[in-house]
Every structure is written in structure tokens, then in C-alpha cells.
PDB file of N, CA and C in Angstrom:
ATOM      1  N   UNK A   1      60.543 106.837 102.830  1.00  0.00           N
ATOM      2  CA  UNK A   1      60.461 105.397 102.725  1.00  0.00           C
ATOM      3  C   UNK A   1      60.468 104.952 101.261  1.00  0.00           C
ATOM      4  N   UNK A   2      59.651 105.625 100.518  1.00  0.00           N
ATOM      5  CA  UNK A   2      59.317 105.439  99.455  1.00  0.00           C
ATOM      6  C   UNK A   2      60.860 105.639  98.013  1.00  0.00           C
ATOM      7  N   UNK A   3      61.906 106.739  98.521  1.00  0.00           N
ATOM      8  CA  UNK A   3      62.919 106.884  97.995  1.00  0.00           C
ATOM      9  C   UNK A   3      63.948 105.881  98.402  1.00  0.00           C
ATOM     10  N   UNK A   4      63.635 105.266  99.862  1.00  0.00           N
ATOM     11  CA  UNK A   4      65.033 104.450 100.100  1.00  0.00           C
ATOM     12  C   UNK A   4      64.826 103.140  98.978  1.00  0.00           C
ATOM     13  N   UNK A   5      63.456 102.770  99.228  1.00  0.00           N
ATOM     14  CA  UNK A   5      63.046 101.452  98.211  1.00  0.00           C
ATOM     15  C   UNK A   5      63.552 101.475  97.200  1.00  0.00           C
ATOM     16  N   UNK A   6      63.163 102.858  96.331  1.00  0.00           N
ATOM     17  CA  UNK A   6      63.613 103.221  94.759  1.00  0.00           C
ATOM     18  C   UNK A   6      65.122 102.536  94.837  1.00  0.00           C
ATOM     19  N   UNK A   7      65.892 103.661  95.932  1.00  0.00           N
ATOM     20  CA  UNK A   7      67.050 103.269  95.733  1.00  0.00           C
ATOM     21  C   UNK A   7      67.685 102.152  95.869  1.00  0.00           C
ATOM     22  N   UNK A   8      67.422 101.291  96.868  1.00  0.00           N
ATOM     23  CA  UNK A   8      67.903  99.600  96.818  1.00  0.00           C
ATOM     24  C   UNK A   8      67.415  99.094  95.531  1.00  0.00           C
ATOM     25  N   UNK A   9      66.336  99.267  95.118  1.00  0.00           N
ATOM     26  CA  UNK A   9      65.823  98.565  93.640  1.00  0.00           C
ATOM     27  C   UNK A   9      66.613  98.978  92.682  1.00  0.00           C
ATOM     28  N   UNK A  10      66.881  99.956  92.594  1.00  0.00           N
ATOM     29  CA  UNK A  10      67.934 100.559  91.607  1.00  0.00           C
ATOM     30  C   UNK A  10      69.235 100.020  91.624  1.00  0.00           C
ATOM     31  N   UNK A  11      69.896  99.750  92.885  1.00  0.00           N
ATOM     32  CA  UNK A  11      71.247  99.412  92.787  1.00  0.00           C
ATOM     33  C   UNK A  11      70.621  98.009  93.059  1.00  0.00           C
ATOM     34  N   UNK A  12      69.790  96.888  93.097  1.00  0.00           N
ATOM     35  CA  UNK A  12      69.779  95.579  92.768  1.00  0.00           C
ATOM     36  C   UNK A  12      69.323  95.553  91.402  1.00  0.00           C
ATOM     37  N   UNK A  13      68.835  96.499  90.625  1.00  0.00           N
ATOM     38  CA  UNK A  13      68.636  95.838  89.131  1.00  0.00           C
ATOM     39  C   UNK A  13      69.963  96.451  88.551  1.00  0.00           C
ATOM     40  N   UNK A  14      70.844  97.420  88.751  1.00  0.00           N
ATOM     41  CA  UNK A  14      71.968  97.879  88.400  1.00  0.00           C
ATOM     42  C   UNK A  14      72.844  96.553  88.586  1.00  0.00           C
ATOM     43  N   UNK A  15      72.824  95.978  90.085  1.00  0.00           N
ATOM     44  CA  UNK A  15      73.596  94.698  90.153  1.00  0.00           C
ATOM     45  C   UNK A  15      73.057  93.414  89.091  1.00  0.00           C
ATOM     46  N   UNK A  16      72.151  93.567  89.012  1.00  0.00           N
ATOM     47  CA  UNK A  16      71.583  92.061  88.158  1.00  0.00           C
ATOM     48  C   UNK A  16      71.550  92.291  87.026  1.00  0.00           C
ATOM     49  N   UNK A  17      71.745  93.734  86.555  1.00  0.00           N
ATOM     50  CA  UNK A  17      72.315  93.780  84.477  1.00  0.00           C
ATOM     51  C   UNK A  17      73.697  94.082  84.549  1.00  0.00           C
ATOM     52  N   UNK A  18      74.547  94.275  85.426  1.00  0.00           N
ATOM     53  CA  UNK A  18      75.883  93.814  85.267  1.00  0.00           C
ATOM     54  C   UNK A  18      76.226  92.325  85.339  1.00  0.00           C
ATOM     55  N   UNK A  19      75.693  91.805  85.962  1.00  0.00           N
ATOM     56  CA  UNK A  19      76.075  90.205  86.279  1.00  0.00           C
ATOM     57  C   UNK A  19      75.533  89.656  85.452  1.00  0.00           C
ATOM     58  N   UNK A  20      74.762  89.996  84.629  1.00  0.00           N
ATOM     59  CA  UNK A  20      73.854  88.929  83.561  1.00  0.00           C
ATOM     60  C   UNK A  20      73.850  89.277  82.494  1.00  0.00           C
ATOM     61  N   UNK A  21      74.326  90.782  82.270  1.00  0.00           N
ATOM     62  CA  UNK A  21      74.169  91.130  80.814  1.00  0.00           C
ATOM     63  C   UNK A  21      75.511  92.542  80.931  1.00  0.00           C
ATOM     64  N   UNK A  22      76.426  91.478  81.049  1.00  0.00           N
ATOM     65  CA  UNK A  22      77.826  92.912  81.118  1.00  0.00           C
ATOM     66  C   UNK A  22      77.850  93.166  79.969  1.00  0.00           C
ATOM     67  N   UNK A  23      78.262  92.958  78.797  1.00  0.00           N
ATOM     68  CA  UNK A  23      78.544  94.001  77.594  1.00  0.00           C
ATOM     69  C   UNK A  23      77.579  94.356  77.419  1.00  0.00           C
ATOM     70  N   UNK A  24      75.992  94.529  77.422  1.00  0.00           N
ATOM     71  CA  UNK A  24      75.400  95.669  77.312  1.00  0.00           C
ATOM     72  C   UNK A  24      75.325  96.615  78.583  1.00  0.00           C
ATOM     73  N   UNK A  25      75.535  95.945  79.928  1.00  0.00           N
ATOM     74  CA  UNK A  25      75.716  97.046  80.953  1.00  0.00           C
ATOM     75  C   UNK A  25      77.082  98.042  80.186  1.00  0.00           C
ATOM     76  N   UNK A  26      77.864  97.580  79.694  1.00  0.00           N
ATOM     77  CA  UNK A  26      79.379  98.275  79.491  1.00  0.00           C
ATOM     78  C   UNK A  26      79.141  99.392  78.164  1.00  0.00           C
ATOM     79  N   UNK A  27      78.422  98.696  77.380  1.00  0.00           N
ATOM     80  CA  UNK A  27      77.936  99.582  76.584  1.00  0.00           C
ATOM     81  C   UNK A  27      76.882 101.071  76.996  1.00  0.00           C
ATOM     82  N   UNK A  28      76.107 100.695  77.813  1.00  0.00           N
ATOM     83  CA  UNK A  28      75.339 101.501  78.270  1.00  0.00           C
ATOM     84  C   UNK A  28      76.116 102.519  78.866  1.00  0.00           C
ATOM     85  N   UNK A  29      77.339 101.954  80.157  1.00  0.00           N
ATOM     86  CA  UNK A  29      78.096 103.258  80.863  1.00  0.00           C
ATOM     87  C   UNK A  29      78.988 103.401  79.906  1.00  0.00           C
ATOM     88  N   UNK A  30      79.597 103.140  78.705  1.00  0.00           N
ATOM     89  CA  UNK A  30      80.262 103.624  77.551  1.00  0.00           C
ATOM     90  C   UNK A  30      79.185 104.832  76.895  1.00  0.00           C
ATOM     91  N   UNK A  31      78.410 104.755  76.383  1.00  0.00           N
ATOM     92  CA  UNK A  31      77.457 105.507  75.792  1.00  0.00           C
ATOM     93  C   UNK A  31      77.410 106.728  77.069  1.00  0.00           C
ATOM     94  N   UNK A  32      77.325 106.515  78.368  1.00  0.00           N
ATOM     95  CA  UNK A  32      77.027 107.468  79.108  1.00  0.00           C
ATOM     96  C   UNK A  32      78.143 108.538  79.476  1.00  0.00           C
ATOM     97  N   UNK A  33      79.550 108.136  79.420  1.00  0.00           N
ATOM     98  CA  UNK A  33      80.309 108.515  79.562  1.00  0.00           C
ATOM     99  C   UNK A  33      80.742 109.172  78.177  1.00  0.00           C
ATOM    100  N   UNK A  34      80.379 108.746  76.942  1.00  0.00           N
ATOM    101  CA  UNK A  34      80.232 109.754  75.920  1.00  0.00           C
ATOM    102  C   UNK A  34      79.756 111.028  75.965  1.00  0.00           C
ATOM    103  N   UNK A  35      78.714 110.831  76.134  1.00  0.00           N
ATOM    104  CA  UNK A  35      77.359 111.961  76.356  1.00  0.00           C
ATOM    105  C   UNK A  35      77.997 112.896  77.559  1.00  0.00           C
ATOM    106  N   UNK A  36      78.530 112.462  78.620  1.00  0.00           N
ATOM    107  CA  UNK A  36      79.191 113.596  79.508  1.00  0.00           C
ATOM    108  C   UNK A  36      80.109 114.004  78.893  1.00  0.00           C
ATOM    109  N   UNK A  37      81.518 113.391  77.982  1.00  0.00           N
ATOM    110  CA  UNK A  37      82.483 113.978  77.331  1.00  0.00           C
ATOM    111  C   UNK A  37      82.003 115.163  76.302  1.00  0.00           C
ATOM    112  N   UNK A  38      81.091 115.081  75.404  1.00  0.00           N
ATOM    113  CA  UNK A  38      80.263 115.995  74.856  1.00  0.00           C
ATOM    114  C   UNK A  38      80.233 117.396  75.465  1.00  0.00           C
ATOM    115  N   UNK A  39      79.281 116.807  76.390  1.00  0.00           N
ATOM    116  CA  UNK A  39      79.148 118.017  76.908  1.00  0.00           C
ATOM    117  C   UNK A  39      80.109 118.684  78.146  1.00  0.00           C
ATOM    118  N   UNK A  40      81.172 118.101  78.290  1.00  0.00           N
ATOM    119  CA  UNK A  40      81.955 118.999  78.923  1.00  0.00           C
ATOM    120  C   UNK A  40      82.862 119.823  77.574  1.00  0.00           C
ATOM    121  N   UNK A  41      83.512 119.139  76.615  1.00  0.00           N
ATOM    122  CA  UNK A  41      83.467 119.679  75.653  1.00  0.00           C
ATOM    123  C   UNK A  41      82.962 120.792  74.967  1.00  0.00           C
ATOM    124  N   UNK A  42      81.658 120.494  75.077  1.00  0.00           N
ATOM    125  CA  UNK A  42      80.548 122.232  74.566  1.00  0.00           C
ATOM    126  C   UNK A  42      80.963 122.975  75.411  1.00  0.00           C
ATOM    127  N   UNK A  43      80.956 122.444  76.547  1.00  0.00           N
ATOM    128  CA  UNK A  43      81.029 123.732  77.569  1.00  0.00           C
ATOM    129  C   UNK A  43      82.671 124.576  77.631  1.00  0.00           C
ATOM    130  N   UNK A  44      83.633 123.736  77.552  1.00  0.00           N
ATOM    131  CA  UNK A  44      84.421 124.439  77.072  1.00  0.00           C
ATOM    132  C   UNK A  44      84.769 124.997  75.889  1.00  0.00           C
ATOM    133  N   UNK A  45      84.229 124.908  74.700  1.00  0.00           N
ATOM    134  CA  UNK A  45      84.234 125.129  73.659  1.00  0.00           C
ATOM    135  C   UNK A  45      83.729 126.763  74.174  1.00  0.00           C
ATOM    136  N   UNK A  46      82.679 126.451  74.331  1.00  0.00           N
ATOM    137  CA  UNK A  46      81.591 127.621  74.909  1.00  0.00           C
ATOM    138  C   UNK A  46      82.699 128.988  75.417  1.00  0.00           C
ATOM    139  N   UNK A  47      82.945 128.136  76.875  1.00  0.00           N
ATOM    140  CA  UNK A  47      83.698 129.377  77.412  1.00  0.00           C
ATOM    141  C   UNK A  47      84.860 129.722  76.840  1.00  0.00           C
ATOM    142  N   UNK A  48      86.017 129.110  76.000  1.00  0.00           N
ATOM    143  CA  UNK A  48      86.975 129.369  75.051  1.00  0.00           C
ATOM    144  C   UNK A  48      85.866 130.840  74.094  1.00  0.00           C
ATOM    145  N   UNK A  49      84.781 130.414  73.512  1.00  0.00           N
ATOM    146  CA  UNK A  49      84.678 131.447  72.629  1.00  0.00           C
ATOM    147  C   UNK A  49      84.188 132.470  73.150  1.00  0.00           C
ATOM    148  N   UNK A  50      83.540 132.320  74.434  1.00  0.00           N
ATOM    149  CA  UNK A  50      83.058 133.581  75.029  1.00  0.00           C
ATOM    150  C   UNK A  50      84.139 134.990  75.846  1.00  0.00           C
ATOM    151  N   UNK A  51      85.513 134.025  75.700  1.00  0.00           N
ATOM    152  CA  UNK A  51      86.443 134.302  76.168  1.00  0.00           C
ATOM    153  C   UNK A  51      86.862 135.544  75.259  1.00  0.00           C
ATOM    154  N   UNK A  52      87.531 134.370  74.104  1.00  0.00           N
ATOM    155  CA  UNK A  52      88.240 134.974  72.542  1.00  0.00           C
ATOM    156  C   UNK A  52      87.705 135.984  72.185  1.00  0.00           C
TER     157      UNK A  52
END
């Protein structure tokens, strides 16, 4: 019970800082989608040298 709540609250404050505050919502999934490019990056970096 206690996780479904989380989760509707989550995707209604997810909905209400896109609708009210999009360029910092956009910034935020910009920044986040950095941080995954990174690290898929390391990780291939990684296995390239563990390879070589």
C-alpha cells in the first residue's frame, strides 16, 4: 500500500515540475542522461582495456 502511494506521488510531483517548471525539469533529465552516458562510456572503456 505504502509503495503504490510513493508511486502515484512520485509521478504527480514528476507531473507538476514538468508543467510548472520545464527548463529545470529538462535540465534535470539532461544532467541525468549525462551521468548514464558516462558511465556507459567507463564501462566500455573498461571492457575495451580489459580486452586489449
Amino acid at each position: 500500500m505504502v509503495r503504490k502511494v510513493l508511486t502515484w506521488g512520485g509521478l504527480a510531483f514528476l507531473l507538476f515540475f514538468v508543467a510548472f517548471r520545464p527548463e529545470s525539469a529538462a535540465n534535470v533529465f539532461r544532467a541525468i542522461g549525462a551521468g548514464i552516458a558516462d558511465v556507459a562510456q567507463g564501462l566500455g572503456e573498461f571492457f575495451t582495456n580489459l580486452v586489449a
